[in-house]
N, C-alpha and C. Protein backbone atom coordinates (compact mmCIF):
# COMPACT_ATOMS: atom_id res chain seq x y z
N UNK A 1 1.39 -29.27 -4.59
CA UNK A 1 0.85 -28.41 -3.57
C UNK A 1 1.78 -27.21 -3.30
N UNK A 2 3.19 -27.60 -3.42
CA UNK A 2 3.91 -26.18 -3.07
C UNK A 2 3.91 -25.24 -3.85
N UNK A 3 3.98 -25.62 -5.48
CA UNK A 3 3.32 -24.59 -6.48
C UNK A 3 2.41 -24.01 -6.41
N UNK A 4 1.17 -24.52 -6.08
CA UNK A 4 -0.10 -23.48 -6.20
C UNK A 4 0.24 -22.30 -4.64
N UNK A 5 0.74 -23.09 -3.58
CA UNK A 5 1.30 -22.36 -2.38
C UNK A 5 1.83 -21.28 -2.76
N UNK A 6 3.01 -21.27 -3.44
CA UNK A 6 4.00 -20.15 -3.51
C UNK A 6 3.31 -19.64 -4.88
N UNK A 7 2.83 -19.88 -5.81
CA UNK A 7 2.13 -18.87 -6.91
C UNK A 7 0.68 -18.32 -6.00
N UNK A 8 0.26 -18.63 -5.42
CA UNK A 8 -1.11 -17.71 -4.17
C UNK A 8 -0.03 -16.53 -3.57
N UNK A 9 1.44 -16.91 -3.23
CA UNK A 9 1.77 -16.11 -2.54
C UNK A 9 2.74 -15.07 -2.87
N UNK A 10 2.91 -15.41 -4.32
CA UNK A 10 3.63 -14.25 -5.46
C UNK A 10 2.44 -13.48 -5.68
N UNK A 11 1.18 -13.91 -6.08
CA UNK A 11 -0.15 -13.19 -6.72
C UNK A 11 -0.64 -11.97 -5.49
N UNK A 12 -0.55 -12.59 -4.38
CA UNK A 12 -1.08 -11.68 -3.52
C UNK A 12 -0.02 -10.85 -2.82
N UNK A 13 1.42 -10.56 -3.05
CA UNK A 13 2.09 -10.18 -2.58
C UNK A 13 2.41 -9.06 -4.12
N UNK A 14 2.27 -9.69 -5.31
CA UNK A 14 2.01 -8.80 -6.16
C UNK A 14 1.04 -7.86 -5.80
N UNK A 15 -0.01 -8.45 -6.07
CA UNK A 15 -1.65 -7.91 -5.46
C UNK A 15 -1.52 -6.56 -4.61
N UNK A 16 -0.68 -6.89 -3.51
CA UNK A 16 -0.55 -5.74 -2.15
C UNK A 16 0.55 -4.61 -3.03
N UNK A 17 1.38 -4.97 -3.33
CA UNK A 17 1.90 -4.12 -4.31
C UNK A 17 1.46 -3.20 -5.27
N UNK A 18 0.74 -3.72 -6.08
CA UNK A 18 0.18 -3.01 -6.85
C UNK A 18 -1.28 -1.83 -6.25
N UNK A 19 -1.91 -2.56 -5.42
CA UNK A 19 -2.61 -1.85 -4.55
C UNK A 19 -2.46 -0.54 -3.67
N UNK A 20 -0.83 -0.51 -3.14
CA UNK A 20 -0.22 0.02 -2.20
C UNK A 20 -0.13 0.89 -3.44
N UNK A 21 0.34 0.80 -4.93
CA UNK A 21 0.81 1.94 -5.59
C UNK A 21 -0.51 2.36 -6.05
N UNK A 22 -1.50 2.32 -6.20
CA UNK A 22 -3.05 2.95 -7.12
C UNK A 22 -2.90 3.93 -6.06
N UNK A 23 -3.02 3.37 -4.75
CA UNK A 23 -3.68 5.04 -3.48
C UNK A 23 -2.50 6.72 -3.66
N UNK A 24 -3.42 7.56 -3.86
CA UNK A 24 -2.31 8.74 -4.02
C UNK A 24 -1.76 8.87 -2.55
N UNK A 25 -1.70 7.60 -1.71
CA UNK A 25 -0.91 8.12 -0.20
C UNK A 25 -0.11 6.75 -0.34
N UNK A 26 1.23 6.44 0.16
CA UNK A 26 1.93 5.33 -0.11
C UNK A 26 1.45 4.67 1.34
N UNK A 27 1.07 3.33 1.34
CA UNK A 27 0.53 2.61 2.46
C UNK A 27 0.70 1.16 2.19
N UNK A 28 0.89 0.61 3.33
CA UNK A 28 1.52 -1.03 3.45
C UNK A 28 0.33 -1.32 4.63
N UNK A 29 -0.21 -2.14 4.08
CA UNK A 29 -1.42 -2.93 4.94
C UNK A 29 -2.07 -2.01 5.58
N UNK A 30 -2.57 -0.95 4.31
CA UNK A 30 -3.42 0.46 4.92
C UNK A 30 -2.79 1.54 6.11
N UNK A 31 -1.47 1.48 5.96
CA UNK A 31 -0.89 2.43 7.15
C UNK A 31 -0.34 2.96 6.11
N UNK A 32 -0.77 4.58 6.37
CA UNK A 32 0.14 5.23 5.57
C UNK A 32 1.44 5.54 6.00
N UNK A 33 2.66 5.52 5.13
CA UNK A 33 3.97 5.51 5.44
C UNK A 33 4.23 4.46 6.67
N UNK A 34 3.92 2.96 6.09
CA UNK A 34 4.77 2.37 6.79
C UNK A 34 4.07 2.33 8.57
N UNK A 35 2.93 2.77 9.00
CA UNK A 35 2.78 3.13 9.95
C UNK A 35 3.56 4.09 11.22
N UNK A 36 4.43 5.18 10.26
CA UNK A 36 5.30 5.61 11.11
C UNK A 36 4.29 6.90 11.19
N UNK A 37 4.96 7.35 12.63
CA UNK A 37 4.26 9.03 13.04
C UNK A 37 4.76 10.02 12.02
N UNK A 38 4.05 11.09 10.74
CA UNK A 38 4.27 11.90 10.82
C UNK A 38 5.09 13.22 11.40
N UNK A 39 3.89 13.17 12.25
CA UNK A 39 4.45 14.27 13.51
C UNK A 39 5.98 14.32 14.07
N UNK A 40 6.16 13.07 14.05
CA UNK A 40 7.32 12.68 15.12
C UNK A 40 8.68 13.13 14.23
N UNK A 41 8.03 13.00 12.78
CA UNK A 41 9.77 13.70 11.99
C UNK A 41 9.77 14.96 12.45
N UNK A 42 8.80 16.25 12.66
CA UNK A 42 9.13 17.62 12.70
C UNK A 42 9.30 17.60 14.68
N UNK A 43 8.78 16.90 15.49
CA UNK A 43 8.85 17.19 16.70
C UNK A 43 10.14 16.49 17.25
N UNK A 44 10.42 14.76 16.71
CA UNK A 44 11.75 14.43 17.36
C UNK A 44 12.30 14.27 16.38
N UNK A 45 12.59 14.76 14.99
CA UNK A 45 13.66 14.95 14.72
C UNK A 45 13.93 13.62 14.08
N UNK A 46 12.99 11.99 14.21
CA UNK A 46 13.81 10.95 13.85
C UNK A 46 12.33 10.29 13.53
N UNK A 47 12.50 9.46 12.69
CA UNK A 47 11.26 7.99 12.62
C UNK A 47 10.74 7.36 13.53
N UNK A 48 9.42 7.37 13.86
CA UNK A 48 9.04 7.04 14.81
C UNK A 48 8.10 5.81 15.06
N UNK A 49 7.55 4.87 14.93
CA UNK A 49 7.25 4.13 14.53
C UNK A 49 5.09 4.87 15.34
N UNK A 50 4.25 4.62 14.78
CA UNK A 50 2.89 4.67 15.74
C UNK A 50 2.33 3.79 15.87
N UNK A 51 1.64 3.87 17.22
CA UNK A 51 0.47 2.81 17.68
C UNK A 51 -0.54 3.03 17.36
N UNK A 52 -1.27 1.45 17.29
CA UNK A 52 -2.30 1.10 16.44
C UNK A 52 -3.33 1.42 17.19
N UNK A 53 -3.17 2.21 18.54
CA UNK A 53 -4.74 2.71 19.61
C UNK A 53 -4.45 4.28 19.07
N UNK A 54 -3.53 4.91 18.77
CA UNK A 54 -3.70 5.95 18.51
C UNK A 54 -3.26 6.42 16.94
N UNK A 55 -4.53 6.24 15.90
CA UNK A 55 -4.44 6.41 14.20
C UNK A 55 -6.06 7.35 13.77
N UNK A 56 -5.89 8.35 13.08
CA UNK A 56 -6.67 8.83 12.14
C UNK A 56 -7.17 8.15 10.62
N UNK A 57 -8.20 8.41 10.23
CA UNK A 57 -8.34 8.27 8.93
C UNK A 57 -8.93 9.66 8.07
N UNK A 58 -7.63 9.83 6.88
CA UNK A 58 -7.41 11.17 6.38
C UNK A 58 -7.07 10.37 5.04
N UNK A 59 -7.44 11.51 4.11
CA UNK A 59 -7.15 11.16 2.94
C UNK A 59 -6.64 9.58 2.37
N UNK A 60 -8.64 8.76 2.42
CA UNK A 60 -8.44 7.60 2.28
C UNK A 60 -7.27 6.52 2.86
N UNK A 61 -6.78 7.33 3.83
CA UNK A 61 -5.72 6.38 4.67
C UNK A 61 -6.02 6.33 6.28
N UNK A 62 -5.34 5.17 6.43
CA UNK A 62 -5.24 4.87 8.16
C UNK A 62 -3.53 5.92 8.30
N UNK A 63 -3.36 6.67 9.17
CA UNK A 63 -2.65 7.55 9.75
C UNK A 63 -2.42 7.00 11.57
N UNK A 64 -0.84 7.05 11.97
CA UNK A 64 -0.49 6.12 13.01
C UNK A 64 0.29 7.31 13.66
N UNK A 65 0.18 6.97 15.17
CA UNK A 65 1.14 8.43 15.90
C UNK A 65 1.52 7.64 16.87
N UNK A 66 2.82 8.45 17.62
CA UNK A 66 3.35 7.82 18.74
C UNK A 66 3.05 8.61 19.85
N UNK A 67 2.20 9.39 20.05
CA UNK A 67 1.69 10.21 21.19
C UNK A 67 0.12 10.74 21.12
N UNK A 68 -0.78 11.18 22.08
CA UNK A 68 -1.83 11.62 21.69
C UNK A 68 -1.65 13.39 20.95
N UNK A 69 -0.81 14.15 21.52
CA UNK A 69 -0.33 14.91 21.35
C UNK A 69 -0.17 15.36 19.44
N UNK A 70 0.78 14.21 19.34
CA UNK A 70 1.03 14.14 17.77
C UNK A 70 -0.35 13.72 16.79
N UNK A 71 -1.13 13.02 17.33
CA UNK A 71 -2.37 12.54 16.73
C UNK A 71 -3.12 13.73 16.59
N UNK A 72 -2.79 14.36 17.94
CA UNK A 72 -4.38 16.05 17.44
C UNK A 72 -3.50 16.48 16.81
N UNK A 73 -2.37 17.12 16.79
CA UNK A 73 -1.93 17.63 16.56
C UNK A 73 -1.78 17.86 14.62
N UNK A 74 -2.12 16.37 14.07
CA UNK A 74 -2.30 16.21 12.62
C UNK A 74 -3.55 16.28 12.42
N UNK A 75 -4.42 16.11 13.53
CA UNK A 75 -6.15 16.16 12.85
C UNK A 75 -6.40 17.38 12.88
N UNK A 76 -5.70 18.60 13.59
CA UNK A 76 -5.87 20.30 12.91
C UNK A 76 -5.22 20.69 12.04
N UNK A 77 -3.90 20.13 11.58
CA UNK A 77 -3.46 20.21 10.10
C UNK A 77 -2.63 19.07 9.15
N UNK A 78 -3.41 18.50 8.57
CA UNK A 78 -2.57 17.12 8.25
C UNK A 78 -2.13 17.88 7.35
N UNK A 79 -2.28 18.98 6.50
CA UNK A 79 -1.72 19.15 5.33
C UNK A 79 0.04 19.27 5.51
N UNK A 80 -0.23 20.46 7.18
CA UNK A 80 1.33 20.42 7.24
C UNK A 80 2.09 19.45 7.90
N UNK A 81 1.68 18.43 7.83
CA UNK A 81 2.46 17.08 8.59
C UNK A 81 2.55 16.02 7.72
N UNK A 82 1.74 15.63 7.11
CA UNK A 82 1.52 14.98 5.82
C UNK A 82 2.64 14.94 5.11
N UNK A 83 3.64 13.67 4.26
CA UNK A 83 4.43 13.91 3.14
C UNK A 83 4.22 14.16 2.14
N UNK A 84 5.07 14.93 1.39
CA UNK A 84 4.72 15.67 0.32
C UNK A 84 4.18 14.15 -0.69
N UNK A 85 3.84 14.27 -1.91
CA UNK A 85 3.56 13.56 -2.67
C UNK A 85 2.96 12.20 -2.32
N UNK A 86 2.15 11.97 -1.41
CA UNK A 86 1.49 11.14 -0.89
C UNK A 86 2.43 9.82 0.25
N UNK A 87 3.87 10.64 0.23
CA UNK A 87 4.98 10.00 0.83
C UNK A 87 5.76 8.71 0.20
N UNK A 88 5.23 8.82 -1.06
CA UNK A 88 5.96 8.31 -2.36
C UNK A 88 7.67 9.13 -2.02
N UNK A 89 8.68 8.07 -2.85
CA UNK A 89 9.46 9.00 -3.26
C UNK A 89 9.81 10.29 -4.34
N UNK A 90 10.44 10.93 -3.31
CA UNK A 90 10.88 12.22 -4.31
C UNK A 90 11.40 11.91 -5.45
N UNK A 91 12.22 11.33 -4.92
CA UNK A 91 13.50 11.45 -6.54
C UNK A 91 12.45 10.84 -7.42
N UNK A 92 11.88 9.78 -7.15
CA UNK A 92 10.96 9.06 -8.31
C UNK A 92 9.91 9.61 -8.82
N UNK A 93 9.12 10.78 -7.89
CA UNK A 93 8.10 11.75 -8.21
C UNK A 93 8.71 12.45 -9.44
N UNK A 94 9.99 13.01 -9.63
CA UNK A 94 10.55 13.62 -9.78
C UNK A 94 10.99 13.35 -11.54
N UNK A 95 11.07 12.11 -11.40
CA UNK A 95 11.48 11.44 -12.85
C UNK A 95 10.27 10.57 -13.52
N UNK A 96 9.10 11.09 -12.55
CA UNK A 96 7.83 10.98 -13.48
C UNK A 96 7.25 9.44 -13.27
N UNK A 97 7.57 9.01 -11.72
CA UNK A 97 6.76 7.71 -11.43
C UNK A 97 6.89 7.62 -9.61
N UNK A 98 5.94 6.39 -9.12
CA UNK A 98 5.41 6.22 -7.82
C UNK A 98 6.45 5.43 -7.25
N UNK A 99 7.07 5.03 -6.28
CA UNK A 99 8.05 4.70 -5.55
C UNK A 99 7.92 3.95 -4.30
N UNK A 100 8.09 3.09 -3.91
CA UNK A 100 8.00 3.14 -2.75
C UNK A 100 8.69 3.66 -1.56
N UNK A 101 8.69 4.02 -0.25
CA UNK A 101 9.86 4.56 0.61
C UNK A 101 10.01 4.05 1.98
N UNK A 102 11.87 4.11 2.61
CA UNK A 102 11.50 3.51 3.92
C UNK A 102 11.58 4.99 4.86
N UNK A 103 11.13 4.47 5.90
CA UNK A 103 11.00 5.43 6.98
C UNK A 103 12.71 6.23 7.53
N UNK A 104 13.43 5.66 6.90
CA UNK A 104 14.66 5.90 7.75
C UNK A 104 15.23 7.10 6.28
N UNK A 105 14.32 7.15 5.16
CA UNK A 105 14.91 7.98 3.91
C UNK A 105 14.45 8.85 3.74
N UNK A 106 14.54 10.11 4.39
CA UNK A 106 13.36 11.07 4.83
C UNK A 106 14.65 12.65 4.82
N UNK A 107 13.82 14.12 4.80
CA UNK A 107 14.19 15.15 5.01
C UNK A 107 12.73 16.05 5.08
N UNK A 108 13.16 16.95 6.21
CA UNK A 108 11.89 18.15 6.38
C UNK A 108 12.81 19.12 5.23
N UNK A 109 12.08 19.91 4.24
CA UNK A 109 12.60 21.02 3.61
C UNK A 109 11.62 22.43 3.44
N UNK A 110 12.15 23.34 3.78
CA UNK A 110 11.23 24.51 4.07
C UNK A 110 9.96 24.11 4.66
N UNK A 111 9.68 23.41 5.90
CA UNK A 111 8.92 22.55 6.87
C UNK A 111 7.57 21.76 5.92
N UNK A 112 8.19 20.86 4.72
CA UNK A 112 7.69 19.75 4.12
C UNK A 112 8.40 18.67 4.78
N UNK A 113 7.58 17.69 4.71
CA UNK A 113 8.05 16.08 4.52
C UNK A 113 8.64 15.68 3.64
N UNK A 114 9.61 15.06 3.62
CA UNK A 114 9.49 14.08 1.62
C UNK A 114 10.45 13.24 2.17
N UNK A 115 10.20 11.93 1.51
CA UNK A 115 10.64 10.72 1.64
C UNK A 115 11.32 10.42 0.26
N UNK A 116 12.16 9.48 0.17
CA UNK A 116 12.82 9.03 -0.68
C UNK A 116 12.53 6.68 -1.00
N UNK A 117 13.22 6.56 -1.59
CA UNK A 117 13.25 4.89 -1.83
C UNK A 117 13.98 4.30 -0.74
N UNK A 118 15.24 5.18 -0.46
CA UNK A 118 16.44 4.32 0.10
C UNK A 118 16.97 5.62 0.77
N UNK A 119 18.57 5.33 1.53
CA UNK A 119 19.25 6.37 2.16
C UNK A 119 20.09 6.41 0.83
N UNK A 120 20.50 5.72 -0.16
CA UNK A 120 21.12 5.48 -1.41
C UNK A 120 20.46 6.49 -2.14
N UNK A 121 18.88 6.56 -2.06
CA UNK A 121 18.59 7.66 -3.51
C UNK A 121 18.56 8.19 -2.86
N UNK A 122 17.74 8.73 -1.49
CA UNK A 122 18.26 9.89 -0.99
C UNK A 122 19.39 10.79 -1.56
N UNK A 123 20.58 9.98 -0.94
CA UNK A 123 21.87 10.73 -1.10
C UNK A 123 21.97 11.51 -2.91
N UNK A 124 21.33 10.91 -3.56
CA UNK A 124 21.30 11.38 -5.18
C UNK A 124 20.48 12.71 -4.59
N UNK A 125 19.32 12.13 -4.31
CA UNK A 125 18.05 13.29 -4.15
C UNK A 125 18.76 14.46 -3.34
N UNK A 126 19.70 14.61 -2.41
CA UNK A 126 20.15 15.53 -2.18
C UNK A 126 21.15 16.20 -2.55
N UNK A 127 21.88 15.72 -3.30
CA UNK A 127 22.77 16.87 -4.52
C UNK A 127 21.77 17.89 -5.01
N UNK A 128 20.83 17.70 -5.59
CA UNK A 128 19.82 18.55 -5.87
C UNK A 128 18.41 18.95 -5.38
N UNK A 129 18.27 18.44 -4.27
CA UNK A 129 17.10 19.15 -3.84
C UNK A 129 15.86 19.86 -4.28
N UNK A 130 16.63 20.95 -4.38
CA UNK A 130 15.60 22.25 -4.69
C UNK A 130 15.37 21.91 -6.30
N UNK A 131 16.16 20.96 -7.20
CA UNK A 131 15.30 20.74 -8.62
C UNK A 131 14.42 19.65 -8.74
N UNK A 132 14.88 18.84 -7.53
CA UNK A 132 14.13 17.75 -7.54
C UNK A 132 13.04 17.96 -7.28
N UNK A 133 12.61 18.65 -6.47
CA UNK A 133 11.37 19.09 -5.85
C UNK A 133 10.75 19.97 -6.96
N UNK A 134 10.86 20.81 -7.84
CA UNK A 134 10.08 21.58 -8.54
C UNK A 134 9.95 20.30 -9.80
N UNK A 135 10.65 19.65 -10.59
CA UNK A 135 10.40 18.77 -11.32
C UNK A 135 9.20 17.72 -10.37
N UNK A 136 9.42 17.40 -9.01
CA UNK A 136 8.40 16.20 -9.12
C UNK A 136 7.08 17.05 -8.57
N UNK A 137 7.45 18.62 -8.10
CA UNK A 137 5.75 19.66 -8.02
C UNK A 137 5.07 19.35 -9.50
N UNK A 138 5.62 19.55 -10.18
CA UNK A 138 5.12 19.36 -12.23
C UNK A 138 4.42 17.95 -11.97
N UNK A 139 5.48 16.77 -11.99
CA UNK A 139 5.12 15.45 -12.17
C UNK A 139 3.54 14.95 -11.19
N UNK A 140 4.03 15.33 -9.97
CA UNK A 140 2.67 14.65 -8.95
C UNK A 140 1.33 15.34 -9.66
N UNK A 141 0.80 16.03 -9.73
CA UNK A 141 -0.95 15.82 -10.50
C UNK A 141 -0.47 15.28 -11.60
N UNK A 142 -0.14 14.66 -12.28
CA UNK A 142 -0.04 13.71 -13.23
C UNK A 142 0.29 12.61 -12.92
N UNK A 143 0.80 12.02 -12.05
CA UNK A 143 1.15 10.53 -11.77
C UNK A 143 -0.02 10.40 -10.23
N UNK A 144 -0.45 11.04 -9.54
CA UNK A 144 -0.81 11.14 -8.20
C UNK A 144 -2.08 9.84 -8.38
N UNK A 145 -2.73 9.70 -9.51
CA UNK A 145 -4.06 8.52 -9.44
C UNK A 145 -3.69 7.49 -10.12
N UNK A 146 -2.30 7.33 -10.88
CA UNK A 146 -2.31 6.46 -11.23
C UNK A 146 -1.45 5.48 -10.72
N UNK A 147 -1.42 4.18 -11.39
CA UNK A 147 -0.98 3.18 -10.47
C UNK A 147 0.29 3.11 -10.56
């Protein structure tokens, strides 16, 4: 019994995995990014976590805010609140695959979003920046539908 237990719970934890990477928006139990606010990186400056009474649905995703404020505020422009590359990581956009990212591995650049894997690749991803970003502009319509 504990085998079939824990192989149900590798399969479907695979399962959510692999799922989370097909959507061109990175999402964990349909929240995109982790359920964190958008908004809240360009207004406070830090990760914010959103509530589940106040979420949009935009580009095939559930979208989470920590204010009502921040919620309109993305339903008149998600494009510019939105992370770049579906909030995949950069560096990994970058070297030509989908990533996952945490909320705490993040930079606004020329008022984009972009997320990273870790504060670890981060720190790579920011030695170079500005190449990382034009290598993974190339890469994303080519990796953006696939899994």
């Amino acid at each position: 019994m504990k085998k079939i237990f824990l192989s149900a719970t590798i399969f479907l934890l695979l399962s959510a995995g692999l799922h989370a990477q097909q959507s061109s928006v990175f999402q964990i139990n349909g929240k995109a990014i982790r359920g964190y606010d958008p908004v809240a990186y360009f207004t406070n400056a830090k990760p914010t976590i959103g509530f589940d009474s106040l979420h949009t649905t935009w580009n095939n995703s559930e979208w989470y805010f920590s204010s009502k404020e921040n919620l309109e505020l993305f339903i008149k422009n998600p494009e510019k609140y939105s992370p770049q590359y579906g909030g995949y990581c950069a560096y990994g956009t970058a070297d030509g695959h989908k990533a996952p990212t945490q909320p705490d591995a993040w930079a606004i650049i020329d008022d984009k979003l972009y997320f990273n894997y870790n504060t670890k690749v981060k720190a790579l991803w920011d030695k170079d920046q500005k190449g990382y970003i034009e290598k993974a502009n190339k890469n994303w319509p080519l990796i953006k539908n696939n899994p």
